[in-house]
PDB file of N, CA and C in Angstrom:
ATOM      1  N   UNK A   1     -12.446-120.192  90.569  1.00  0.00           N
ATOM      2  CA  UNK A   1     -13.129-121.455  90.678  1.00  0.00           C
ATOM      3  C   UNK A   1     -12.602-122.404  89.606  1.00  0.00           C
ATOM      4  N   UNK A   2     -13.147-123.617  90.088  1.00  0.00           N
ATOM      5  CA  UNK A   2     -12.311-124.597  88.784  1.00  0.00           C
ATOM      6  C   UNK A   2     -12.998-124.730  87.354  1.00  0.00           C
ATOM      7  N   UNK A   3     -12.330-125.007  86.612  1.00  0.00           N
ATOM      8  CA  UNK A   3     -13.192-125.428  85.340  1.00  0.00           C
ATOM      9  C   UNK A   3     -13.914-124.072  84.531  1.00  0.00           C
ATOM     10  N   UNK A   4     -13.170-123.160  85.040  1.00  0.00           N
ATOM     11  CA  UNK A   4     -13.980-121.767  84.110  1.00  0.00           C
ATOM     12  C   UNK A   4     -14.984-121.789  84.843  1.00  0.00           C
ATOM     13  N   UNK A   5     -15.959-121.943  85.899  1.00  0.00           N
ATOM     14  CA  UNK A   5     -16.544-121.570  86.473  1.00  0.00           C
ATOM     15  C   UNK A   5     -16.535-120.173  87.123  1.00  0.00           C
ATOM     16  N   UNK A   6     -17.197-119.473  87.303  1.00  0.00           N
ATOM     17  CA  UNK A   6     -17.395-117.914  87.765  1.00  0.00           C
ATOM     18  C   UNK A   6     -18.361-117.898  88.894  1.00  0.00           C
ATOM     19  N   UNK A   7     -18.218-117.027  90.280  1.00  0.00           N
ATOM     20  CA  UNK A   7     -18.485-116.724  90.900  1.00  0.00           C
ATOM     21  C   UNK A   7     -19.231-115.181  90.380  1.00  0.00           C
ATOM     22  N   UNK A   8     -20.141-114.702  90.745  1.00  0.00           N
ATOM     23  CA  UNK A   8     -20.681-113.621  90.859  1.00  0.00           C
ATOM     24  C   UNK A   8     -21.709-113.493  92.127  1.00  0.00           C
ATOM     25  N   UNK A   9     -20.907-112.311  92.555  1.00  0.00           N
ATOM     26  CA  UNK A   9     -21.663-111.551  94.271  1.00  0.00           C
ATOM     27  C   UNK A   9     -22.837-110.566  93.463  1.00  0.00           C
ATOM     28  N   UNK A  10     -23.796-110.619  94.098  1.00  0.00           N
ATOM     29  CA  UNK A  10     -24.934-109.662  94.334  1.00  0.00           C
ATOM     30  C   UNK A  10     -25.078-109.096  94.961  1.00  0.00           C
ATOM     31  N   UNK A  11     -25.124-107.621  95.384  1.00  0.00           N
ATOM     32  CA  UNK A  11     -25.491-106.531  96.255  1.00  0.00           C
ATOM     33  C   UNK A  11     -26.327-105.754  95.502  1.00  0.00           C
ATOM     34  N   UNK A  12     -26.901-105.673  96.562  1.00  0.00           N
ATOM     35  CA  UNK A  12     -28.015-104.214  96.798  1.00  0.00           C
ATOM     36  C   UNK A  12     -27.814-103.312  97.369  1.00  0.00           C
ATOM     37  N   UNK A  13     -27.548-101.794  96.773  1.00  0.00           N
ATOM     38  CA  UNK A  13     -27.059-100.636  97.738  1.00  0.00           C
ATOM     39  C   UNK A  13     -28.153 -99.812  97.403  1.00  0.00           C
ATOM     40  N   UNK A  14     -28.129 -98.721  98.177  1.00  0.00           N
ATOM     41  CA  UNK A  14     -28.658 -97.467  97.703  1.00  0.00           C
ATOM     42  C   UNK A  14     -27.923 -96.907  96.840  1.00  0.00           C
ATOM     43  N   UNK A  15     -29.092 -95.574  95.890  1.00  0.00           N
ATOM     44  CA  UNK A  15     -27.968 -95.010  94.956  1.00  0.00           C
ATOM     45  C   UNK A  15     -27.009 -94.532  95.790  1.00  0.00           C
ATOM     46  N   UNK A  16     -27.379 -93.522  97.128  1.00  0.00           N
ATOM     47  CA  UNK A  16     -26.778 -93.065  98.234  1.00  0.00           C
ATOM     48  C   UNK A  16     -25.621 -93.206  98.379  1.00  0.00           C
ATOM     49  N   UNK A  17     -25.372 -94.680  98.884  1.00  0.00           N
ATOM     50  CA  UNK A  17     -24.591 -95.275  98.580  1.00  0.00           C
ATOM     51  C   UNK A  17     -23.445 -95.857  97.650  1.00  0.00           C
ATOM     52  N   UNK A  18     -24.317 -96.249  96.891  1.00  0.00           N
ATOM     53  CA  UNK A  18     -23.099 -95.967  95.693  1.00  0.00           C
ATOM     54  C   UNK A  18     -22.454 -95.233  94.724  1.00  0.00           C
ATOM     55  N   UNK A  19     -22.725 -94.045  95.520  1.00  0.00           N
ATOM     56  CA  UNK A  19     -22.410 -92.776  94.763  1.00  0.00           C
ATOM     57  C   UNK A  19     -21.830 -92.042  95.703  1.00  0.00           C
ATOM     58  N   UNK A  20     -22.191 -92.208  97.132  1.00  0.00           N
ATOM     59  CA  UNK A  20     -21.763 -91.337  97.739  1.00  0.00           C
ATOM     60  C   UNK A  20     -20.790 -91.653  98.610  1.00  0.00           C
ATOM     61  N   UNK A  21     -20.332 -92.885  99.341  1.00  0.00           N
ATOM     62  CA  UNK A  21     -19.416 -93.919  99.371  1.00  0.00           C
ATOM     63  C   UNK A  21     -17.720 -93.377  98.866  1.00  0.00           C
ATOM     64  N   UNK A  22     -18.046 -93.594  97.610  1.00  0.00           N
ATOM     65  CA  UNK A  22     -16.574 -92.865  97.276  1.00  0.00           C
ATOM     66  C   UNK A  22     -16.409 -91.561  96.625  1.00  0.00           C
ATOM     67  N   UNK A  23     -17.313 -90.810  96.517  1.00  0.00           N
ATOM     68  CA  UNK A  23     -17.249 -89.000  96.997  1.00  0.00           C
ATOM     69  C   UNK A  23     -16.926 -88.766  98.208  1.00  0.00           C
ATOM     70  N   UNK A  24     -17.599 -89.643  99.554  1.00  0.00           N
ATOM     71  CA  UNK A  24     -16.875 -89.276 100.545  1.00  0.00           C
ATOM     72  C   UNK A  24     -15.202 -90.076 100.837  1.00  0.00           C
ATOM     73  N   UNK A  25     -14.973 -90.423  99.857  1.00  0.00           N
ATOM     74  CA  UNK A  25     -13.235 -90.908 100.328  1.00  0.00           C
ATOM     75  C   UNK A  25     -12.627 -90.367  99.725  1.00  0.00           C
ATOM     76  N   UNK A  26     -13.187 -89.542  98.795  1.00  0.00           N
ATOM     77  CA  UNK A  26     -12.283 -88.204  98.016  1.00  0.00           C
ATOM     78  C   UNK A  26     -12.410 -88.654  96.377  1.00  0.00           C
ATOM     79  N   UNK A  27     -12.897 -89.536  95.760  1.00  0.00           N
ATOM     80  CA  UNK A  27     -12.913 -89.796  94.313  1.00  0.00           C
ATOM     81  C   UNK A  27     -13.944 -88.575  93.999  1.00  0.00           C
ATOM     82  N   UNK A  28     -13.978 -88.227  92.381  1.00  0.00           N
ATOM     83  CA  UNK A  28     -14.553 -87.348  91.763  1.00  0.00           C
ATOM     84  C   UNK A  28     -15.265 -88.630  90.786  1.00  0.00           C
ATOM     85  N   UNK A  29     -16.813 -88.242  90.469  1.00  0.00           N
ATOM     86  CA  UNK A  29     -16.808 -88.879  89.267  1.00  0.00           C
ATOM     87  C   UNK A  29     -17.024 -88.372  88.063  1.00  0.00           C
ATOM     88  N   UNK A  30     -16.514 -89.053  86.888  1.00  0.00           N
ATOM     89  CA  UNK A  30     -16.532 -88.775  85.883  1.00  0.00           C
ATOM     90  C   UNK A  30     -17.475 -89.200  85.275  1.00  0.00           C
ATOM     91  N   UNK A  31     -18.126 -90.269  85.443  1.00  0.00           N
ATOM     92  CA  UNK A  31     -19.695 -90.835  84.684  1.00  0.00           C
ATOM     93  C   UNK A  31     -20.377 -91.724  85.499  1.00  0.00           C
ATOM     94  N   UNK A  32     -21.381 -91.357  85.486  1.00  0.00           N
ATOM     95  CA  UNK A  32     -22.073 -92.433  86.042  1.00  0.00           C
ATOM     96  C   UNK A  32     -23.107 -92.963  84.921  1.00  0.00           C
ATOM     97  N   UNK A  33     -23.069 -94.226  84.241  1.00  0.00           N
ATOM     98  CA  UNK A  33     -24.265 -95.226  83.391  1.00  0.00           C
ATOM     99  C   UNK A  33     -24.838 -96.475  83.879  1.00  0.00           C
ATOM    100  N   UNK A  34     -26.245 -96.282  83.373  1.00  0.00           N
ATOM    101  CA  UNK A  34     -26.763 -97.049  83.861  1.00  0.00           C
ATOM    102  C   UNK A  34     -27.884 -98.149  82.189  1.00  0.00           C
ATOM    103  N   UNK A  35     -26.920 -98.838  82.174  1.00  0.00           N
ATOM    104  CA  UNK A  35     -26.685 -99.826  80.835  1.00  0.00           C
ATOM    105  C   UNK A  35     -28.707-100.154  81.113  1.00  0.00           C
ATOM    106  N   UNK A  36     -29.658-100.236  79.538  1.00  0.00           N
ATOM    107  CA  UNK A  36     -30.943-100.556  79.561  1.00  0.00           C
ATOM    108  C   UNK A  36     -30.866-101.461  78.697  1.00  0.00           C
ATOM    109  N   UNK A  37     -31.700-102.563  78.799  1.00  0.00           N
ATOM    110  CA  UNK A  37     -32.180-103.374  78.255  1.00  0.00           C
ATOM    111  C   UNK A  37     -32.381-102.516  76.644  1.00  0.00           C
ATOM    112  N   UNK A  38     -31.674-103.867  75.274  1.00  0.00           N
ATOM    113  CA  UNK A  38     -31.954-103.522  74.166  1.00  0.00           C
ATOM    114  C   UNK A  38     -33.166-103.903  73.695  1.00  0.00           C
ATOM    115  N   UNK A  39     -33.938-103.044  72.460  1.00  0.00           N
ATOM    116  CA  UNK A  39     -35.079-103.586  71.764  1.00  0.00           C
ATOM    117  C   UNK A  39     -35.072-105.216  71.604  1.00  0.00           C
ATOM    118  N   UNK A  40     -33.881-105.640  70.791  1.00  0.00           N
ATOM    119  CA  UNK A  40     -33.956-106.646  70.416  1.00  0.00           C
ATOM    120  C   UNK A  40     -34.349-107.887  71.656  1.00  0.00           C
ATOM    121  N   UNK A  41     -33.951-107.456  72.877  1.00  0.00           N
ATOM    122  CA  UNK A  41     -34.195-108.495  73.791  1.00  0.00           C
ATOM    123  C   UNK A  41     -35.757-109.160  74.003  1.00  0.00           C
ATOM    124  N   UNK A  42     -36.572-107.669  73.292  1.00  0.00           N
ATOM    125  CA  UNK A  42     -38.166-108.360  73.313  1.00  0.00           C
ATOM    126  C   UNK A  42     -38.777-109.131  73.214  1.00  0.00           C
ATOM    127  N   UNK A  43     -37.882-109.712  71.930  1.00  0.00           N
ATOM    128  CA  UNK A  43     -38.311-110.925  70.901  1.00  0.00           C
ATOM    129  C   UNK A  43     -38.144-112.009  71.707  1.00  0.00           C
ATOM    130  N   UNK A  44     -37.088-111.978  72.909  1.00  0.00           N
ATOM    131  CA  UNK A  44     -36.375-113.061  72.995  1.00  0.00           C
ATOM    132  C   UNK A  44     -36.867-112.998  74.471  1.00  0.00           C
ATOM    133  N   UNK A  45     -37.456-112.517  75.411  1.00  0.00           N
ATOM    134  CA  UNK A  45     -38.507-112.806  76.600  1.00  0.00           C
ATOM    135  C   UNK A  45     -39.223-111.502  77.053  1.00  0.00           C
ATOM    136  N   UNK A  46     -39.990-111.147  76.770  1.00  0.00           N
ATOM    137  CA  UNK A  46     -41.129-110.212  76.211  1.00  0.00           C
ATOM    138  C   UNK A  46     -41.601-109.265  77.507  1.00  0.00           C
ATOM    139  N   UNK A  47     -41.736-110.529  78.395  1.00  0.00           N
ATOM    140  CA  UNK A  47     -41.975-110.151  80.050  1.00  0.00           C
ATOM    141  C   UNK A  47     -41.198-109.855  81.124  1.00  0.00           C
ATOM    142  N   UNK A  48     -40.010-110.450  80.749  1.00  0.00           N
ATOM    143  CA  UNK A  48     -38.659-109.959  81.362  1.00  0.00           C
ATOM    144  C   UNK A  48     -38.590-108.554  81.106  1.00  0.00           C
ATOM    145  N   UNK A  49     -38.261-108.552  79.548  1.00  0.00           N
ATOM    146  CA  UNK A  49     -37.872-106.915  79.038  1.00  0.00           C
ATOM    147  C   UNK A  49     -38.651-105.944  79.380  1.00  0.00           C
ATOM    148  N   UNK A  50     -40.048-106.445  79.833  1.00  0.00           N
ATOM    149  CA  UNK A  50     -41.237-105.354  80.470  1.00  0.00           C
ATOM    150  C   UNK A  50     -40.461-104.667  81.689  1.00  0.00           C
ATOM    151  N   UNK A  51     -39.830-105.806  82.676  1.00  0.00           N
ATOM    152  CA  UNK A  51     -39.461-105.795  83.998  1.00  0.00           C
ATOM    153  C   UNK A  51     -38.163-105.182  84.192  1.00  0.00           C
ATOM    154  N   UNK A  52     -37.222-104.974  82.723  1.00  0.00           N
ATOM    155  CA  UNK A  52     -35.886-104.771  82.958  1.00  0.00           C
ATOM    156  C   UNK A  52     -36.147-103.035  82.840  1.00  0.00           C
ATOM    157  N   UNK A  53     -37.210-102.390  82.053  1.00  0.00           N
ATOM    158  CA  UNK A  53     -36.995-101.327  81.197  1.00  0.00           C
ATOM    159  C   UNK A  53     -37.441-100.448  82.872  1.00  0.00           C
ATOM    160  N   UNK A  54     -38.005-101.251  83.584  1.00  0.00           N
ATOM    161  CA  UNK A  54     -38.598-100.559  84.799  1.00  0.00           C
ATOM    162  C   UNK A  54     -37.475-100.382  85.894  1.00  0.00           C
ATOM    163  N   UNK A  55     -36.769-101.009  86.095  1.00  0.00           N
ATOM    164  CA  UNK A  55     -35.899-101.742  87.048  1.00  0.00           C
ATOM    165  C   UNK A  55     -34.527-101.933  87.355  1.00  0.00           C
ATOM    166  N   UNK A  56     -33.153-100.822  87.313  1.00  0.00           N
ATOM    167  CA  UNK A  56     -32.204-100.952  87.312  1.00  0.00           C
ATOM    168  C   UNK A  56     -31.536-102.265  87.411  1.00  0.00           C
ATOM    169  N   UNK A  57     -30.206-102.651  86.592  1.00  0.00           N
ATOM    170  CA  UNK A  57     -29.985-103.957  86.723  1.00  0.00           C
ATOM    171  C   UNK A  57     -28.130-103.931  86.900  1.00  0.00           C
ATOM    172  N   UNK A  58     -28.115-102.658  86.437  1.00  0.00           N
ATOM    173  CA  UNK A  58     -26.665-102.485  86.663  1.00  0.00           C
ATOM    174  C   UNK A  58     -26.174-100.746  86.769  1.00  0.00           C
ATOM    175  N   UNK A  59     -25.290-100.401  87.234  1.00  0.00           N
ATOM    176  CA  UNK A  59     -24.759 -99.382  87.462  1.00  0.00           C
ATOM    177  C   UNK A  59     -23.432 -99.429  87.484  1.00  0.00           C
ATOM    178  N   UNK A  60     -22.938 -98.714  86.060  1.00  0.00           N
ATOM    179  CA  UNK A  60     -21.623 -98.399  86.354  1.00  0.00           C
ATOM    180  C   UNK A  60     -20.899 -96.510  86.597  1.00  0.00           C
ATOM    181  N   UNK A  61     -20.197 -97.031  87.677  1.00  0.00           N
ATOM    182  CA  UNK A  61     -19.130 -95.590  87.632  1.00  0.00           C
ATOM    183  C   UNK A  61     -17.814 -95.133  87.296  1.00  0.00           C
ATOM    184  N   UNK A  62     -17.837 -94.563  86.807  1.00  0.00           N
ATOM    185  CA  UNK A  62     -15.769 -93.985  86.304  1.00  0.00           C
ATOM    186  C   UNK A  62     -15.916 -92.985  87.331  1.00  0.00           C
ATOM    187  N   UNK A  63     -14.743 -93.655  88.383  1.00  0.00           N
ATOM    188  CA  UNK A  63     -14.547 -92.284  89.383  1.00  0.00           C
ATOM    189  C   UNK A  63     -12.552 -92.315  88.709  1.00  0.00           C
ATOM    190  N   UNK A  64     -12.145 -90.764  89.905  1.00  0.00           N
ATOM    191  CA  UNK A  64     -10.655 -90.904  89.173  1.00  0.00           C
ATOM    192  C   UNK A  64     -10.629 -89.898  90.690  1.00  0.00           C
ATOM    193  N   UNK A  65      -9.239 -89.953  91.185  1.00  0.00           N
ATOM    194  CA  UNK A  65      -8.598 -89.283  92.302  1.00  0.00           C
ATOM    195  C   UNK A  65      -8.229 -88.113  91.465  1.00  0.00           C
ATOM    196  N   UNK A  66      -8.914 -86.634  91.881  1.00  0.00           N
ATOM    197  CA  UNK A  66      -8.791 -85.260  91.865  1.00  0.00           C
ATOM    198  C   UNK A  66      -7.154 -85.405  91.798  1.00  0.00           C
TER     199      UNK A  66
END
């Protein structure tokens, strides 16, 4: 996009899905994390951080071809 502007897509999968997706195309994984909201964010919207600590917000995987 122009001007340093960024695009970001949103999806919603199942874990099912995003785990099982590329186990079935033959990847192995090596980690799966799932990044939580820090203490410090409390200070800084109190009610959000209630909502994040409940609520997956990201999922990452390291897969690698066997």
């Amino acid at each position: 996009m122009a001007d340093g502007e960024h695009s970001v897509r949103l999806q919603r999968m199942s874990m099912q899905a995003v785990v099982g997706e590329p186990l079935a195309a033959g990847f192995v994984l090596d980690r799966l994390v799932e990044p939580r909201v820090t203490e410090a964010y409390r200070a800084i919207d109190p009610d959000r951080y209630d909502r994040l600590l409940d609520v997956p917000t990201l999922l990452a995987l390291r897969l690698r071809r066997p």
